[in-house]
PDB file of N, CA and C in Angstrom:
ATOM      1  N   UNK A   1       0.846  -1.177   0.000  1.00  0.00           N
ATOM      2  CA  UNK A   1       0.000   0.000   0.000  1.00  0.00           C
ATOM      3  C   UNK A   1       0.888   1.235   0.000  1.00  0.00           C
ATOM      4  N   UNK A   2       0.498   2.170  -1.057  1.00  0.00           N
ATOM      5  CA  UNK A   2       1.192   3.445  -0.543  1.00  0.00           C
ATOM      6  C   UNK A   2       1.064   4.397   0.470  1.00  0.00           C
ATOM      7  N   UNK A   3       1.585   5.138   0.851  1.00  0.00           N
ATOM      8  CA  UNK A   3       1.333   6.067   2.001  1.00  0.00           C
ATOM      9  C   UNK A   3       0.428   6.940   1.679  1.00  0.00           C
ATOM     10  N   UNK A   4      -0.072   7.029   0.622  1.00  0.00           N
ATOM     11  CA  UNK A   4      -0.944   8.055   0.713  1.00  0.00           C
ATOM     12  C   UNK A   4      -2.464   7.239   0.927  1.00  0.00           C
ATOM     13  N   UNK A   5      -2.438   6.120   0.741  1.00  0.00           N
ATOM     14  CA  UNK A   5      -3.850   5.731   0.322  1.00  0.00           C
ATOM     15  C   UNK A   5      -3.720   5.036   2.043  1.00  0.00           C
ATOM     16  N   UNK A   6      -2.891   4.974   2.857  1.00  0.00           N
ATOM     17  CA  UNK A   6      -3.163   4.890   4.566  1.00  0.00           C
ATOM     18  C   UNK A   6      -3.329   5.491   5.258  1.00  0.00           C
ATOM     19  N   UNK A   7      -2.777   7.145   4.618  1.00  0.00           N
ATOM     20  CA  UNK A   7      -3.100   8.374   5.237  1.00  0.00           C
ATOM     21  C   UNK A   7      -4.294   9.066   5.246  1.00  0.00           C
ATOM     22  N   UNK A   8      -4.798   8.680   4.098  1.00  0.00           N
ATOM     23  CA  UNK A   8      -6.675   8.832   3.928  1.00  0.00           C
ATOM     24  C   UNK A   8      -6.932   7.690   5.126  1.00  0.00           C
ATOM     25  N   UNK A   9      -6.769   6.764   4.686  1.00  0.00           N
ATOM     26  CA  UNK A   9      -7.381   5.751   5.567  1.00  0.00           C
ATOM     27  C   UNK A   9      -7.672   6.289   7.554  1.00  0.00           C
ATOM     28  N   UNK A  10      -6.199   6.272   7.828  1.00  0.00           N
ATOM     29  CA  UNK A  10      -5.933   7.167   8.910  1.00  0.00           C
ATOM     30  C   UNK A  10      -7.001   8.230   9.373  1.00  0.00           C
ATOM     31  N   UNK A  11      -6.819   9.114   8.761  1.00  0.00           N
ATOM     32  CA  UNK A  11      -7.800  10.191   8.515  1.00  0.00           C
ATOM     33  C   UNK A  11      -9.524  10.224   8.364  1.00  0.00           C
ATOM     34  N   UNK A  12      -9.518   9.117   7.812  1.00  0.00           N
ATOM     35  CA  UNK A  12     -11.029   8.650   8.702  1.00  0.00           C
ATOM     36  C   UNK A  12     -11.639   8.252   9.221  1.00  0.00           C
ATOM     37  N   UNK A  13     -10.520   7.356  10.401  1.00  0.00           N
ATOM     38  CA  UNK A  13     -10.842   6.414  11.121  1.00  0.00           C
ATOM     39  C   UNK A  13     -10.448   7.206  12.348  1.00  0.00           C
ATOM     40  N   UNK A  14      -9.754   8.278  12.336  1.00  0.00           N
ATOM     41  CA  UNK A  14      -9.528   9.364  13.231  1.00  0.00           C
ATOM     42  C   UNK A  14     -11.033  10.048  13.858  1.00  0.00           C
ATOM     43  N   UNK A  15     -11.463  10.486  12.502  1.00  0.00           N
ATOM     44  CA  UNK A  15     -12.555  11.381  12.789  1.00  0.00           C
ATOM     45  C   UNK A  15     -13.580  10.106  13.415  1.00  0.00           C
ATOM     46  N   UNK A  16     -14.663  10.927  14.392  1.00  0.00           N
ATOM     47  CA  UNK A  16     -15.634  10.306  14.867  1.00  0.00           C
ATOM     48  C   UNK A  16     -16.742  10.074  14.120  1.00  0.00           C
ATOM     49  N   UNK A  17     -17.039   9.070  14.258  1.00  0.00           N
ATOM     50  CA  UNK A  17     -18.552   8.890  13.391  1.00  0.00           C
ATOM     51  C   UNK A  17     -19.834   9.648  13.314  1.00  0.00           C
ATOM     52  N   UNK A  18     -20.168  10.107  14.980  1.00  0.00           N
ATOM     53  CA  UNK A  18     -21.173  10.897  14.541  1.00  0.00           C
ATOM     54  C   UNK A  18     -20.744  12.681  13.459  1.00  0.00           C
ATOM     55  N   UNK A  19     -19.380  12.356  13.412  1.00  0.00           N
ATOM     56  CA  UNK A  19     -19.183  14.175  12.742  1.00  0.00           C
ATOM     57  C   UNK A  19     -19.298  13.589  10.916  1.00  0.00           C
ATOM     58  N   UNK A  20     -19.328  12.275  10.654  1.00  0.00           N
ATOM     59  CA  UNK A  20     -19.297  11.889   9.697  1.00  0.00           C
ATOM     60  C   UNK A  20     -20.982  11.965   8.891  1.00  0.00           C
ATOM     61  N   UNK A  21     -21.470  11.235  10.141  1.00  0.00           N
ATOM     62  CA  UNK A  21     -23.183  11.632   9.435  1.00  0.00           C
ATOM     63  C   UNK A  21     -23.731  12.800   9.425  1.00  0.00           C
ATOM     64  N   UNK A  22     -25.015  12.870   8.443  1.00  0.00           N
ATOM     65  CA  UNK A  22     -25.748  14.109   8.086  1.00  0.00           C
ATOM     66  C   UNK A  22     -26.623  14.291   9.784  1.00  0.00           C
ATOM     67  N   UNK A  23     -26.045  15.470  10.137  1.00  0.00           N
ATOM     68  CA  UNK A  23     -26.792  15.780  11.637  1.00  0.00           C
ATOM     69  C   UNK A  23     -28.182  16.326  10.615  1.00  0.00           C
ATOM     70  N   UNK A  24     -29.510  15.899  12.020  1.00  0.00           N
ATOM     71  CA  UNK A  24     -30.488  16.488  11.105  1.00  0.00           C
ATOM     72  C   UNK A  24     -30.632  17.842  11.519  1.00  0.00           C
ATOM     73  N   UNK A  25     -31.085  19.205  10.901  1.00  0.00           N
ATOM     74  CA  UNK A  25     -31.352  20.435  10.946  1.00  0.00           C
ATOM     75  C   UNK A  25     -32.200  20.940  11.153  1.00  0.00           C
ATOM     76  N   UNK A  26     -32.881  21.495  12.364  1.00  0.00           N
ATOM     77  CA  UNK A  26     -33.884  22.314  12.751  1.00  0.00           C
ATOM     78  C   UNK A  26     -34.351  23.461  11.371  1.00  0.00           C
ATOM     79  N   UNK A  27     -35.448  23.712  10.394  1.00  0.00           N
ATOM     80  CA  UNK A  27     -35.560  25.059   9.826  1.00  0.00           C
ATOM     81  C   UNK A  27     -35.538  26.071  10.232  1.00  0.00           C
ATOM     82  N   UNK A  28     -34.653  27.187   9.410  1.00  0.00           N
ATOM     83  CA  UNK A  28     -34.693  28.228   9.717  1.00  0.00           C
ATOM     84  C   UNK A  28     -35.808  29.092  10.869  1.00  0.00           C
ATOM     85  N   UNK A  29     -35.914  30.181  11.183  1.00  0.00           N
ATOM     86  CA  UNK A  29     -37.295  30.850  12.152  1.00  0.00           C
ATOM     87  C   UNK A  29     -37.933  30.815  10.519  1.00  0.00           C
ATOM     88  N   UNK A  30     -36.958  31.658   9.355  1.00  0.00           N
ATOM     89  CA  UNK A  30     -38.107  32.302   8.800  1.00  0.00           C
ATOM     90  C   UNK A  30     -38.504  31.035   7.622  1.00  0.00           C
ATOM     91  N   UNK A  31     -38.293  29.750   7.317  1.00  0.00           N
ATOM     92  CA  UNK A  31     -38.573  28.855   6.932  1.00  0.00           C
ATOM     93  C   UNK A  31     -39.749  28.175   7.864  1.00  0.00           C
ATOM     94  N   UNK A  32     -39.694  28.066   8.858  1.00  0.00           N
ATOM     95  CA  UNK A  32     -40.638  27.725   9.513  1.00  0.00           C
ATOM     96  C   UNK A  32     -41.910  28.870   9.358  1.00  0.00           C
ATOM     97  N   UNK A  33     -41.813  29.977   9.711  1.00  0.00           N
ATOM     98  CA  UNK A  33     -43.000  30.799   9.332  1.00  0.00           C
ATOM     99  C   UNK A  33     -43.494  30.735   8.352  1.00  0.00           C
ATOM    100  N   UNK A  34     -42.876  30.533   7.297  1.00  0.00           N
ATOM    101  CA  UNK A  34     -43.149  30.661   5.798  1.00  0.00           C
ATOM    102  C   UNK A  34     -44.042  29.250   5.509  1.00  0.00           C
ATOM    103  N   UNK A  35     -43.710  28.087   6.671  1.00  0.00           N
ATOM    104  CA  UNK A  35     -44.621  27.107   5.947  1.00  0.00           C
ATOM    105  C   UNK A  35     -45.672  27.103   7.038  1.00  0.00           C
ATOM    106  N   UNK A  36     -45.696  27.803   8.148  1.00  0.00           N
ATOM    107  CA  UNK A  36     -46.678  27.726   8.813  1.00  0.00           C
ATOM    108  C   UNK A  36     -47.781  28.939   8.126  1.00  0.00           C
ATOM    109  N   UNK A  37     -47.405  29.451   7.334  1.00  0.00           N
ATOM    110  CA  UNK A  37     -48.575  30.767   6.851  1.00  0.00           C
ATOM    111  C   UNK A  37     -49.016  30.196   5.750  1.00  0.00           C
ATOM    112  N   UNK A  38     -48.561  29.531   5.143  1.00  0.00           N
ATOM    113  CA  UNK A  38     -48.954  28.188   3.696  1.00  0.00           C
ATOM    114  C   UNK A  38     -49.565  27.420   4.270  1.00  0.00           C
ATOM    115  N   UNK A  39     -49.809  26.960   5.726  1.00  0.00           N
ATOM    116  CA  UNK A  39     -50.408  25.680   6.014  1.00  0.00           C
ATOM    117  C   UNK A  39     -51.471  26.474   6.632  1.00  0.00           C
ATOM    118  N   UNK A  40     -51.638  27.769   7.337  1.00  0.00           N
ATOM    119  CA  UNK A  40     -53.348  28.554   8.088  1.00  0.00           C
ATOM    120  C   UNK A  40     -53.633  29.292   6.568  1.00  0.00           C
ATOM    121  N   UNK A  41     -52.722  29.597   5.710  1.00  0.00           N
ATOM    122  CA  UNK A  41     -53.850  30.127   4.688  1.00  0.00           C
ATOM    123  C   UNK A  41     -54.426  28.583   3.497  1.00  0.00           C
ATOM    124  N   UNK A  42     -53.679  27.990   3.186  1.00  0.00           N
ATOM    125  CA  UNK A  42     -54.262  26.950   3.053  1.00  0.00           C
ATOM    126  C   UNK A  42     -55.625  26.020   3.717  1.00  0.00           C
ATOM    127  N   UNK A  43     -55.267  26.135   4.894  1.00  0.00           N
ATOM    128  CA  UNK A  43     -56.337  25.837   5.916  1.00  0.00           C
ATOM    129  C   UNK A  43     -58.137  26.801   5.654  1.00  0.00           C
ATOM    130  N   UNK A  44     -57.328  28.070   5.682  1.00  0.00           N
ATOM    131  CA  UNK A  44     -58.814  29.336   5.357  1.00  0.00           C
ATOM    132  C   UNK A  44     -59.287  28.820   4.320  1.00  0.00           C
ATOM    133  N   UNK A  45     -58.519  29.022   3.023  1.00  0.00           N
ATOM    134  CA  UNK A  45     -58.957  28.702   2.016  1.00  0.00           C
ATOM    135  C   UNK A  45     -59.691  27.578   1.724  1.00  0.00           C
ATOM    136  N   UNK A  46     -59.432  26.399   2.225  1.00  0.00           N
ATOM    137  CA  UNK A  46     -60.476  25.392   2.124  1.00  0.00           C
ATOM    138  C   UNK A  46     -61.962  25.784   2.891  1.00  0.00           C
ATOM    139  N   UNK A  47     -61.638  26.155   4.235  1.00  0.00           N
ATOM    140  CA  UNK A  47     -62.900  26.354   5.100  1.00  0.00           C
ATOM    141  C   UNK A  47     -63.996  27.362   3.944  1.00  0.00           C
ATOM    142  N   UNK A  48     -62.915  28.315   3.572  1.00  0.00           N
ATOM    143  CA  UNK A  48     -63.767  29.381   2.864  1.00  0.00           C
ATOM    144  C   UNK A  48     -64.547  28.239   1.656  1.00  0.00           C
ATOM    145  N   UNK A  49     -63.873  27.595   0.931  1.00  0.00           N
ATOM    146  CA  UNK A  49     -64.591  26.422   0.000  1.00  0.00           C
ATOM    147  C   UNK A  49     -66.267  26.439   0.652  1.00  0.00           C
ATOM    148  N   UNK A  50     -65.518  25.390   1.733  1.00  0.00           N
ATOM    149  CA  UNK A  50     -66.400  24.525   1.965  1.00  0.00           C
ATOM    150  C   UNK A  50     -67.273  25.157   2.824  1.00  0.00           C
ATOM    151  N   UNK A  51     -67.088  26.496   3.226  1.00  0.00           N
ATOM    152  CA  UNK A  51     -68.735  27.360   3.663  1.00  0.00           C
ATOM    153  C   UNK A  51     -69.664  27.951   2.692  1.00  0.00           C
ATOM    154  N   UNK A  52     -68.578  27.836   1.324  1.00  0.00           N
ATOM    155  CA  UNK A  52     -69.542  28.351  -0.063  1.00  0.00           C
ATOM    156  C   UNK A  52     -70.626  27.056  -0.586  1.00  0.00           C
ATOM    157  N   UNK A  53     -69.724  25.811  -0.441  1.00  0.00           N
ATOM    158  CA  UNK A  53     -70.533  24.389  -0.571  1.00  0.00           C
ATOM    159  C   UNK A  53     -71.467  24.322   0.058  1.00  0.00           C
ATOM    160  N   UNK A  54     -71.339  24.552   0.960  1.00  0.00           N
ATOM    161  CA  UNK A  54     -72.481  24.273   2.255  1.00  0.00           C
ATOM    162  C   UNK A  54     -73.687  25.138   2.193  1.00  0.00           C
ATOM    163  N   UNK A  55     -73.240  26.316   1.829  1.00  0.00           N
ATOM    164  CA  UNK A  55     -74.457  27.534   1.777  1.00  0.00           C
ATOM    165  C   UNK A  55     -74.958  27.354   0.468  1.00  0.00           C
ATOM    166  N   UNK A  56     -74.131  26.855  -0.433  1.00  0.00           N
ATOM    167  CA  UNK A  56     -75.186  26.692  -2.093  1.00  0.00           C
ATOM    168  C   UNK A  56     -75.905  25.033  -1.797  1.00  0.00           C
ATOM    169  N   UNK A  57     -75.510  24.425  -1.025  1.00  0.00           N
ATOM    170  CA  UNK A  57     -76.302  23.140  -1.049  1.00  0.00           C
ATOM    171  C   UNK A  57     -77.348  23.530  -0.060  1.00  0.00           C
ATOM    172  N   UNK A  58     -77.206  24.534   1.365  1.00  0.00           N
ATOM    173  CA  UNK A  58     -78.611  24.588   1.832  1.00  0.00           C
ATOM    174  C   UNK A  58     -79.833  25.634   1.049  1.00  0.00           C
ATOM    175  N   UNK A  59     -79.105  26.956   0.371  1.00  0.00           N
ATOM    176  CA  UNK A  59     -79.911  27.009  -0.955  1.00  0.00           C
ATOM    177  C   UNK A  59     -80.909  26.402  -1.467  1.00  0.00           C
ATOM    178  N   UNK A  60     -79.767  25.482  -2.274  1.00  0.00           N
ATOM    179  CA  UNK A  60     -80.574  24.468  -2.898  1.00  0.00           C
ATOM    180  C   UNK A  60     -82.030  23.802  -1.993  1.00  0.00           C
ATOM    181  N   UNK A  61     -81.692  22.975  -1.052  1.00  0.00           N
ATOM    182  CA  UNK A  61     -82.292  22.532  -0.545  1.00  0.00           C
ATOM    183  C   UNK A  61     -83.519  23.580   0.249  1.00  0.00           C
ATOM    184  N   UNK A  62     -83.160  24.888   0.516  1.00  0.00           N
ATOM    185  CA  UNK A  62     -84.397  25.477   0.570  1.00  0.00           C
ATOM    186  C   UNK A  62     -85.202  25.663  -0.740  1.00  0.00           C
ATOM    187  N   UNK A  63     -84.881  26.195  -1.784  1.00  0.00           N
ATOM    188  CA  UNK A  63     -85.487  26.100  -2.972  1.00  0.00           C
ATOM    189  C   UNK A  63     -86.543  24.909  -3.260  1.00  0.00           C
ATOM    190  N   UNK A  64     -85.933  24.022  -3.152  1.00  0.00           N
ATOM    191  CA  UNK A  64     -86.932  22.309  -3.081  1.00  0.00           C
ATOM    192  C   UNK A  64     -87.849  22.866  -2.417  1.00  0.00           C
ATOM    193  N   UNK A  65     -87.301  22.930  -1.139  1.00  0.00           N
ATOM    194  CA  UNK A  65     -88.171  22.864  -0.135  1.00  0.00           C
ATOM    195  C   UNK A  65     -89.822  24.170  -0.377  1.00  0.00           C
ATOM    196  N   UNK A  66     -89.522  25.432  -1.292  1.00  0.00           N
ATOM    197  CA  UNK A  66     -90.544  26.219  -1.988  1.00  0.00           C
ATOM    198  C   UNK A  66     -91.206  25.592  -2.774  1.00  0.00           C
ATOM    199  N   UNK A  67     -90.492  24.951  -3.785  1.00  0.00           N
ATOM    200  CA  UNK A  67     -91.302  24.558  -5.210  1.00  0.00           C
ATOM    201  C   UNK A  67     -92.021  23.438  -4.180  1.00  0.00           C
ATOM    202  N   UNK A  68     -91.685  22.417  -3.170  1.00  0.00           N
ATOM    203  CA  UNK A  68     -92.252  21.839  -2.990  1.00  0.00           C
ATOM    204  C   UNK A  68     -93.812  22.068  -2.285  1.00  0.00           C
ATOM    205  N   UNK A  69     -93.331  23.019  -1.523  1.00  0.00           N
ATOM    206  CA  UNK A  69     -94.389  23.669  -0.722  1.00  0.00           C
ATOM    207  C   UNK A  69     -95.836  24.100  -1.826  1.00  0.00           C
ATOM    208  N   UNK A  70     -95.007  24.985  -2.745  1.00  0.00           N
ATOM    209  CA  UNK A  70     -96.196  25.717  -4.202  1.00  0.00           C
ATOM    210  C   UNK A  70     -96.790  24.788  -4.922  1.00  0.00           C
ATOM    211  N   UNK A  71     -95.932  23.612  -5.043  1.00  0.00           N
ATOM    212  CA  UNK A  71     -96.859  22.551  -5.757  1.00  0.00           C
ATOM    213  C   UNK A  71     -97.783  21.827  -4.779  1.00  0.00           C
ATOM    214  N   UNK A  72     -97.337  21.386  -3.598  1.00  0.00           N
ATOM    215  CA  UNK A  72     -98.685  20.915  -2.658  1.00  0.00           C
ATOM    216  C   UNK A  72     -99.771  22.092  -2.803  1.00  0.00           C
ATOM    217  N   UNK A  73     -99.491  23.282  -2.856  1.00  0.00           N
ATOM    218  CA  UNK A  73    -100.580  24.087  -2.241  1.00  0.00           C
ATOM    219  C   UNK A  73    -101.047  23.941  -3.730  1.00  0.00           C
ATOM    220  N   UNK A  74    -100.829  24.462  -4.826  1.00  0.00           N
ATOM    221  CA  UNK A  74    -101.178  24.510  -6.180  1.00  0.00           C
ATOM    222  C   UNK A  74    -102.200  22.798  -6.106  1.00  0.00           C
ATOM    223  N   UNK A  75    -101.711  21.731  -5.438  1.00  0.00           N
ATOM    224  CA  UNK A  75    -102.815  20.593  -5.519  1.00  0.00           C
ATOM    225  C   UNK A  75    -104.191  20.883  -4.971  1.00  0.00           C
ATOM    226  N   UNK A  76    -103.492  21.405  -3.591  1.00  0.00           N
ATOM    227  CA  UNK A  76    -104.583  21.452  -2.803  1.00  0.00           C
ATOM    228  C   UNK A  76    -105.539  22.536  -3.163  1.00  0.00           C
ATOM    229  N   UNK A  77    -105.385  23.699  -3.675  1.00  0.00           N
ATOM    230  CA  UNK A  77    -106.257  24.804  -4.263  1.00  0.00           C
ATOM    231  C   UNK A  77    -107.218  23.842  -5.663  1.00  0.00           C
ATOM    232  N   UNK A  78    -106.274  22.924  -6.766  1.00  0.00           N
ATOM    233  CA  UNK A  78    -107.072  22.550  -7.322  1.00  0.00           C
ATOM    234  C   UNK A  78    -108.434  21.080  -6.935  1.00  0.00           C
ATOM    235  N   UNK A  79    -107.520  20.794  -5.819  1.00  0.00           N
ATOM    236  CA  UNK A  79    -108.805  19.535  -4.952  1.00  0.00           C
ATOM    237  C   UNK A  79    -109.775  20.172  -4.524  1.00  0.00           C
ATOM    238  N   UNK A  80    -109.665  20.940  -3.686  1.00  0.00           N
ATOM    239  CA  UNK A  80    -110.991  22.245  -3.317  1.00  0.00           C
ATOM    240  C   UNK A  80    -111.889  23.041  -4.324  1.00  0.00           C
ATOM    241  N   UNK A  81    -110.906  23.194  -5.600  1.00  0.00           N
ATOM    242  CA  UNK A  81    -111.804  23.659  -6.696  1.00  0.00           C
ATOM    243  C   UNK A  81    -112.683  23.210  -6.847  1.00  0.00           C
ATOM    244  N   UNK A  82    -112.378  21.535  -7.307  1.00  0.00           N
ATOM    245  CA  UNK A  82    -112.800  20.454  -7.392  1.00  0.00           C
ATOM    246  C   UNK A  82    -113.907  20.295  -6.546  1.00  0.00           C
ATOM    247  N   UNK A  83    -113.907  20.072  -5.432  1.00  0.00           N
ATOM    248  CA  UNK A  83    -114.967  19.938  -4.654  1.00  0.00           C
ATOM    249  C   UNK A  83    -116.624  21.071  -4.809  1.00  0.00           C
ATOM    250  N   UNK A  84    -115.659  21.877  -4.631  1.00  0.00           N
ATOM    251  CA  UNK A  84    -116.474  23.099  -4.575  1.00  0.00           C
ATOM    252  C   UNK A  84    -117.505  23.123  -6.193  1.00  0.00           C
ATOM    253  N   UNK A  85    -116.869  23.169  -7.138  1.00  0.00           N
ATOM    254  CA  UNK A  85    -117.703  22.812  -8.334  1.00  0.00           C
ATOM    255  C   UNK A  85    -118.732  21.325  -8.456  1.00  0.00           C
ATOM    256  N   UNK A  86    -117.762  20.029  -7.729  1.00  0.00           N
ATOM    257  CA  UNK A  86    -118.842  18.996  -7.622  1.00  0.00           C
ATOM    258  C   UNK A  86    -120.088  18.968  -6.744  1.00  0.00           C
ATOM    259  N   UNK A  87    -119.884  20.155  -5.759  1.00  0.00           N
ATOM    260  CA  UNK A  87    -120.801  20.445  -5.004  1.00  0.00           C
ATOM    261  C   UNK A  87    -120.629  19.213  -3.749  1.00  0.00           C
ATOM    262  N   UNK A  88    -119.339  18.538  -3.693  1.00  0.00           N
ATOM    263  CA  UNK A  88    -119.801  17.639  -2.480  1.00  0.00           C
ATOM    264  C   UNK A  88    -119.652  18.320  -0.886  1.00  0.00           C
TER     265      UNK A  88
END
């Protein structure tokens, strides 16, 4: 072996192992803010969705709930017609 390729060798059997691995890294303050304001406006933004969903589906469902109402009564005005002309 040559000396140079024992002197590497040397040299890393010197150093300690943990200085050898990837230490893991806390994010930055302003990396951390930056994904915490992506994750509450993200957050709004859905809620905001899904209070527009919610209010066009109870809409909806009041709407039914008219036509349904106008067509019972629209029956019931013509059953009474009814009556009222058969004379019962």
């Amino acid at each position: 072996m040559s000396m140079e390729i024992i002197g590497r060798a040397r040299s890393s059997w010197s150093q300690p192992k943990c200085l050898l691995w990837n230490q893991p890294q806390c994010p930055s303050m302003t990396d951390w803010i930056k994904k915490m304001w992506y994750i509450h406006t993200m957050e709004y933004c859905a809620a905001i969705k899904r209070n527009k969903i919610m209010f066009s589906a109870g809409t909806w469902m009041e709407l039914e709930a008219v036509i349904l109402s106008k067509l019972t009564q629209e029956q019931k005005t013509k059953f009474h017609m009814f009556l009222l002309i058969s004379g019962s």
